[in-house]
C-alpha atoms as a PDB file:
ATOM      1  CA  UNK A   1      12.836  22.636  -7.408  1.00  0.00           C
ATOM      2  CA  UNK A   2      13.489  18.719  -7.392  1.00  0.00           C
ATOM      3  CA  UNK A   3      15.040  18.161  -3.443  1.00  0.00           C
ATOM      4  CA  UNK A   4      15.680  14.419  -3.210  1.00  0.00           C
ATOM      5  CA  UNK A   5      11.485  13.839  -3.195  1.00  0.00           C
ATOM      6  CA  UNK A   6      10.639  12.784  -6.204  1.00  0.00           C
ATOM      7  CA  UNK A   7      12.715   9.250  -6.487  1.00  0.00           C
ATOM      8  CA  UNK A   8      11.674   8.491  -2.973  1.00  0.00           C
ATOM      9  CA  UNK A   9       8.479   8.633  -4.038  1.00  0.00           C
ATOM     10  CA  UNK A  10       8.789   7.533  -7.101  1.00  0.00           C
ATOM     11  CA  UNK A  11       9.950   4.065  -5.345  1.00  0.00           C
ATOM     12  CA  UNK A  12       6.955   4.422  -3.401  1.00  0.00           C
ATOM     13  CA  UNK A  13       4.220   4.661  -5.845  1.00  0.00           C
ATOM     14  CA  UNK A  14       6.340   1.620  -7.911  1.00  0.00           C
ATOM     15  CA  UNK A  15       5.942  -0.193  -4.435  1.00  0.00           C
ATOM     16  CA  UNK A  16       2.000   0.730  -4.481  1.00  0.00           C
ATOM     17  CA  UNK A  17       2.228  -0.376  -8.262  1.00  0.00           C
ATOM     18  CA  UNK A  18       3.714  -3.439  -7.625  1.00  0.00           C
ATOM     19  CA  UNK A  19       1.813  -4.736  -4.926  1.00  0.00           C
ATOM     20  CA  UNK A  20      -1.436  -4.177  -6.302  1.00  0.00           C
ATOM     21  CA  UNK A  21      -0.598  -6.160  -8.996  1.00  0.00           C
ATOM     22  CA  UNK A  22       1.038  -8.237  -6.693  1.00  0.00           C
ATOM     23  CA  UNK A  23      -2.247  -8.799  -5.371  1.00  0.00           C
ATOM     24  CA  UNK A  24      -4.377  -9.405  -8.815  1.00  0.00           C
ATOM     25  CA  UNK A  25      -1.699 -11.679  -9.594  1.00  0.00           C
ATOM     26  CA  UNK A  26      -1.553 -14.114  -6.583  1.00  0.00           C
ATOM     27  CA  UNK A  27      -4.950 -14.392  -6.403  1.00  0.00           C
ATOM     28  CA  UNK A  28      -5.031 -15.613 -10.186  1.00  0.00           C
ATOM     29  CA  UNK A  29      -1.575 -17.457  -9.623  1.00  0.00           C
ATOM     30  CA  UNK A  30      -2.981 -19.706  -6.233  1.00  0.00           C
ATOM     31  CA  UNK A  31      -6.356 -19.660  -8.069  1.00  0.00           C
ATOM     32  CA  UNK A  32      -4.781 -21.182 -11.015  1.00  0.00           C
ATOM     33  CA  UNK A  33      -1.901 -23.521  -8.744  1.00  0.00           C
ATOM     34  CA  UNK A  34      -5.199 -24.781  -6.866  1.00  0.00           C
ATOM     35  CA  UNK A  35      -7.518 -25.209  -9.745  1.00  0.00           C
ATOM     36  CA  UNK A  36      -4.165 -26.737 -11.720  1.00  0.00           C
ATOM     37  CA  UNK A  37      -3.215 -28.711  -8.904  1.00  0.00           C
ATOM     38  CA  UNK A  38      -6.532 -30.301  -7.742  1.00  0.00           C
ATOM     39  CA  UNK A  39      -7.326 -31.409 -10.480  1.00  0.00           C
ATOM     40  CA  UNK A  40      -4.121 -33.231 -11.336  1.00  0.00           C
ATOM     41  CA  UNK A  41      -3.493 -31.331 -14.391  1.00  0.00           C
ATOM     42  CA  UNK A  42       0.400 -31.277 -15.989  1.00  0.00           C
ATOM     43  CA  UNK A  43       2.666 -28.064 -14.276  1.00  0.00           C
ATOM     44  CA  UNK A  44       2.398 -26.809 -17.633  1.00  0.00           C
ATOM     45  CA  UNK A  45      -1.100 -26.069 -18.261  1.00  0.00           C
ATOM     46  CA  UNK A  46      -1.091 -25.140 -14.374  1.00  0.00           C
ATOM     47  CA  UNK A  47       1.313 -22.736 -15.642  1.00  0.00           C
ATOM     48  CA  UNK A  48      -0.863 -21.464 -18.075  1.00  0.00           C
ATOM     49  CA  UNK A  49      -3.894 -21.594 -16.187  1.00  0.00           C
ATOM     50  CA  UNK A  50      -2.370 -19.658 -13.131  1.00  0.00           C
ATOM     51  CA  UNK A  51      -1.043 -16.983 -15.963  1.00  0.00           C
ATOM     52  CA  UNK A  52      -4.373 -16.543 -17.445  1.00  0.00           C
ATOM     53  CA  UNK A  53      -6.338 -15.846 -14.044  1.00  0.00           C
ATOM     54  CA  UNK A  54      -3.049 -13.795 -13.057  1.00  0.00           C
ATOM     55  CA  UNK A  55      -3.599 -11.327 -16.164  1.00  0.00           C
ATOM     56  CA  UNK A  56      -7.608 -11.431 -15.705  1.00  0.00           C
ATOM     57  CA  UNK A  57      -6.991 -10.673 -11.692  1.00  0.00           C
ATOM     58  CA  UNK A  58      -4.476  -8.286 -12.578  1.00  0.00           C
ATOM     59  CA  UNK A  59      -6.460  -6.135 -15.282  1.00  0.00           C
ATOM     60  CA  UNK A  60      -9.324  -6.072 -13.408  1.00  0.00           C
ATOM     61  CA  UNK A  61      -8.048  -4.511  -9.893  1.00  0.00           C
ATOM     62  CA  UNK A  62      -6.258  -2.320 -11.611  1.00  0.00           C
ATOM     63  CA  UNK A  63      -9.816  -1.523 -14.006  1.00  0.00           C
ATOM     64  CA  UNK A  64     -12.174  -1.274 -11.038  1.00  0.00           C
ATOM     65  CA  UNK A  65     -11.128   2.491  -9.646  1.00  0.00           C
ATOM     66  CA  UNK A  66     -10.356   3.509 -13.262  1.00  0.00           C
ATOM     67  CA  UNK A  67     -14.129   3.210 -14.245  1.00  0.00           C
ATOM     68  CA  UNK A  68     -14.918   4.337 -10.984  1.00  0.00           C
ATOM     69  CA  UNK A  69     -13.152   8.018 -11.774  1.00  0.00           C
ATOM     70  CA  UNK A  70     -15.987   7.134 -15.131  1.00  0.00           C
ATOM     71  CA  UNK A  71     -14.351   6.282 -17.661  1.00  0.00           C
ATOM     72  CA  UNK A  72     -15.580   4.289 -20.254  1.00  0.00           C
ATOM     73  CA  UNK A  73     -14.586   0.405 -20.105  1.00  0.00           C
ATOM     74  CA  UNK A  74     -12.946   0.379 -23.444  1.00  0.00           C
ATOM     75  CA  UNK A  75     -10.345   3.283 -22.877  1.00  0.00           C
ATOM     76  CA  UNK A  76     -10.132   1.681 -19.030  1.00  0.00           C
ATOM     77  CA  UNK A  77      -8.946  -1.497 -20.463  1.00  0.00           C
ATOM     78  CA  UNK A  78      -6.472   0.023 -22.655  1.00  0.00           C
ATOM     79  CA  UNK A  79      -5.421   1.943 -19.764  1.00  0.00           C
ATOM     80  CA  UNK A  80      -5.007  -1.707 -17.604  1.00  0.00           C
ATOM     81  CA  UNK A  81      -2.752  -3.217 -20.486  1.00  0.00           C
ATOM     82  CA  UNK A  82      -0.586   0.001 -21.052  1.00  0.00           C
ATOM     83  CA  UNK A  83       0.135  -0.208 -16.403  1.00  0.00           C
ATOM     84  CA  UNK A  84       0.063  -3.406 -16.102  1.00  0.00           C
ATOM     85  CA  UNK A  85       1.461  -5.780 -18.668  1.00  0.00           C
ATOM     86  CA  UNK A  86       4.852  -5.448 -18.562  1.00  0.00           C
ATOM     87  CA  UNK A  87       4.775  -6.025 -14.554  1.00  0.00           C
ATOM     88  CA  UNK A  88       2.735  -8.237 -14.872  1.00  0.00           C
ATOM     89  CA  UNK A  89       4.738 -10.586 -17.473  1.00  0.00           C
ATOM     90  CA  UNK A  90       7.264  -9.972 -15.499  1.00  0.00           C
ATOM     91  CA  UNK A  91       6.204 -11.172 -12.069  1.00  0.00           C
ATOM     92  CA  UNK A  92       4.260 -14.143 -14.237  1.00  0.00           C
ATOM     93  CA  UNK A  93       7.475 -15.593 -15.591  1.00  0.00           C
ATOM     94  CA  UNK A  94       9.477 -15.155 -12.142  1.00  0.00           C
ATOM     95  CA  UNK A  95       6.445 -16.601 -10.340  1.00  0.00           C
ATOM     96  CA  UNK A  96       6.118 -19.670 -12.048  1.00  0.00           C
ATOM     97  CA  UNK A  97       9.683 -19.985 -12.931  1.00  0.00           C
ATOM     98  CA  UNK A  98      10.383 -20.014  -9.219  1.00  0.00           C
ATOM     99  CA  UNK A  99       7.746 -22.667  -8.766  1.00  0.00           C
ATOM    100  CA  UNK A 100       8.846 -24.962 -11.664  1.00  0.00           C
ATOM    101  CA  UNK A 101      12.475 -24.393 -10.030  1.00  0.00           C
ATOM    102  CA  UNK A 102      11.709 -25.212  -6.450  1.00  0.00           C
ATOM    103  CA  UNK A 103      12.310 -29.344  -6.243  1.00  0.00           C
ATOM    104  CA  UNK A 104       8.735 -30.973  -6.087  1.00  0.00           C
ATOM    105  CA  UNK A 105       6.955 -27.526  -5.573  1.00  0.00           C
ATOM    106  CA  UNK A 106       4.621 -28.157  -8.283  1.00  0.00           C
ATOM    107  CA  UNK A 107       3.970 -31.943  -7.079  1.00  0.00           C
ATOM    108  CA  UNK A 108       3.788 -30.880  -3.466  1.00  0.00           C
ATOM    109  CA  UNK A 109       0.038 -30.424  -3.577  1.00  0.00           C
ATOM    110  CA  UNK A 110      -1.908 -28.256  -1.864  1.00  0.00           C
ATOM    111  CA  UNK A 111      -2.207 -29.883   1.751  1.00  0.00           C
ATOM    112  CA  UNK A 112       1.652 -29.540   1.551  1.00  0.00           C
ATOM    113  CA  UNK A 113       3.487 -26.913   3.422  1.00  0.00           C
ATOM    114  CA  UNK A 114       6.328 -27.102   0.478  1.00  0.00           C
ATOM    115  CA  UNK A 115       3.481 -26.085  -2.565  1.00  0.00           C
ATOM    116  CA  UNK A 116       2.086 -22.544  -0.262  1.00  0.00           C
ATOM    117  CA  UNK A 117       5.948 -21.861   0.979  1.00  0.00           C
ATOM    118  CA  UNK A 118       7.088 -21.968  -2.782  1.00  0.00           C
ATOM    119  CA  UNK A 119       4.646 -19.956  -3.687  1.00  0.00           C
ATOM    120  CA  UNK A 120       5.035 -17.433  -0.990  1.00  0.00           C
ATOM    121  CA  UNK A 121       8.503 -16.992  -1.779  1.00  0.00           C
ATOM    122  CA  UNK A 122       7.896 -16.753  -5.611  1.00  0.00           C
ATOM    123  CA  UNK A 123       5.126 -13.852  -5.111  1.00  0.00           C
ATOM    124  CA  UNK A 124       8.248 -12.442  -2.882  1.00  0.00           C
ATOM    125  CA  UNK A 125      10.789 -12.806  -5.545  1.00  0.00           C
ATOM    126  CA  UNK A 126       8.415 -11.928  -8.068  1.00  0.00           C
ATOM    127  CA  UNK A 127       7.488  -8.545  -6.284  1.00  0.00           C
ATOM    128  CA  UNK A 128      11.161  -8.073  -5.661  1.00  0.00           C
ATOM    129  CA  UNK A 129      12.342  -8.288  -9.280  1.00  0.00           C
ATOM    130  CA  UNK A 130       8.587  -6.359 -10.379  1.00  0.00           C
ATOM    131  CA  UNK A 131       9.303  -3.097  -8.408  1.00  0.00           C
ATOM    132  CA  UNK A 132      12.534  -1.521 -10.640  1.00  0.00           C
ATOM    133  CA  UNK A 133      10.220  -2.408 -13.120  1.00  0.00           C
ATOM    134  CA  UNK A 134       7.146  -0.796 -12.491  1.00  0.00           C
ATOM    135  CA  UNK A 135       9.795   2.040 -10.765  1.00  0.00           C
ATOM    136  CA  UNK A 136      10.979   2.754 -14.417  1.00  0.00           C
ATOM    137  CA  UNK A 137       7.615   2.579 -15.868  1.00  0.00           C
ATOM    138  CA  UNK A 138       6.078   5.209 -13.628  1.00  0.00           C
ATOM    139  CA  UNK A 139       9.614   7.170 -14.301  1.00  0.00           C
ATOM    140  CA  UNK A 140       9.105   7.656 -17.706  1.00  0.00           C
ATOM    141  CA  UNK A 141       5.160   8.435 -17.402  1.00  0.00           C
ATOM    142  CA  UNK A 142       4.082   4.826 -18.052  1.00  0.00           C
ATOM    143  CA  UNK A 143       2.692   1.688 -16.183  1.00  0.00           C
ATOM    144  CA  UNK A 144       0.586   2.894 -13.086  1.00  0.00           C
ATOM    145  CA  UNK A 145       1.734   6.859 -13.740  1.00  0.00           C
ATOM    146  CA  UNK A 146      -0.525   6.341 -16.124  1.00  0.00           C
ATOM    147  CA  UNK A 147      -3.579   4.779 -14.221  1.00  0.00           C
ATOM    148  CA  UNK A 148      -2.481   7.806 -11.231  1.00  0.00           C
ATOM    149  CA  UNK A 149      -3.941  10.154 -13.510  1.00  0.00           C
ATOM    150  CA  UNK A 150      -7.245   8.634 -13.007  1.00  0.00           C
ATOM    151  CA  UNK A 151      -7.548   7.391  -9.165  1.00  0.00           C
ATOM    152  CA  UNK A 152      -9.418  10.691  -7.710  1.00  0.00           C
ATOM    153  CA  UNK A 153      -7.260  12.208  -4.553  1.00  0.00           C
ATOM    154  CA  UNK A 154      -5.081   9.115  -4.431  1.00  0.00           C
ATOM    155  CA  UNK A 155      -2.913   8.921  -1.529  1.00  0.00           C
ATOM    156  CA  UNK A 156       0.141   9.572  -4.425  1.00  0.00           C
ATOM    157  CA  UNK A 157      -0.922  13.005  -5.557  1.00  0.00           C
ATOM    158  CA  UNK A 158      -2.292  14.150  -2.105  1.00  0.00           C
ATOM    159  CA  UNK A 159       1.349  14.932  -1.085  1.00  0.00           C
ATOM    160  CA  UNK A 160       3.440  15.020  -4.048  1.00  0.00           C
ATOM    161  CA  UNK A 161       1.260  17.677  -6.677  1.00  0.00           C
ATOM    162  CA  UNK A 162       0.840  16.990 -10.474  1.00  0.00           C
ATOM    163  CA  UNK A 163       4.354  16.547 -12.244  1.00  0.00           C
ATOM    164  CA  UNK A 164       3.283  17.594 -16.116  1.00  0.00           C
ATOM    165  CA  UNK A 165       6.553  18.361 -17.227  1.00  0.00           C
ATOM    166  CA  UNK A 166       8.007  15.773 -19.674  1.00  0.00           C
END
């Protein structure tokens, strides 16, 4: 009895997905543009930097209420990597290949208007092009379908009801 719901909401939990990765990985990707930046290090171990705090950032919001429903850290962890590393490679490489793109984003510095604006738009782009993603992960029982199974009552299965069919 499929009326028209399910991709709707589909697109919304790939949203949900996406931005709380989103979130891990800005806060690792300005951590890591700051950190990078401040201390006059070369855009490409910025880069790497900024990728590295993104993933840690990343796999840990999306840990936190998975060991909260009590699981155990190891199978938590594998659960992270299995949600979250395809989005977020994906948002990673647009990210940074926005900000290596943008003229003098990565020389801007960070009192510069041009560095956070660049930035801004390449989390924007980044979420953009990370949503189908995630949207076809969660489709085919992967990515953050996966970590669903795990967040008690979350806001996705308190209207929608457990899809087990494969």
């Amino acid at each position: 009895m499929n009326h028209g719901a399910a991709p709707a909401s589909l697109t919304r939990q790939a949203i949900s997905a996406t931005l709380h990765c989103l979130t891990g990985c800005a806060i690792g990707e300005v951590l890591g543009m700051v950190i990078g930046t401040a201390l006059g290090w070369s855009n490409l171990a910025t880069v790497v930097l900024s990728v590295v705090l993104a993933f840690f950032f990343g796999y840990s919001l999306t840990i936190r209420p998975v060991l909260k429903s009590g699981v155990a850290l190891k199978a938590a962890i594998g659960v992270a990597f299995a949600a979250d590393t395809l989005s977020i490679t994906v948002m990673e490489i647009v990210d940074n290949g926005v900000m290596l793109v943008v003229p003098g984003a990565m020389e801007a510095g960070l009192a510069n208007w041009l560095f956070w604006v660049s930035l801004a738009f390449a989390l924007v782009v980044a979420f953009v092009l990370t949503v189908p993603v995630n949207r076809w992960l969660i489709s085919r029982g992967k990515g953050h379908a996966v970590v669903h199974q795990y967040h008690g009552g979350h806001e996705a299965h308190a209207h929608e009801g457990h899809h087990d069919h494969h």
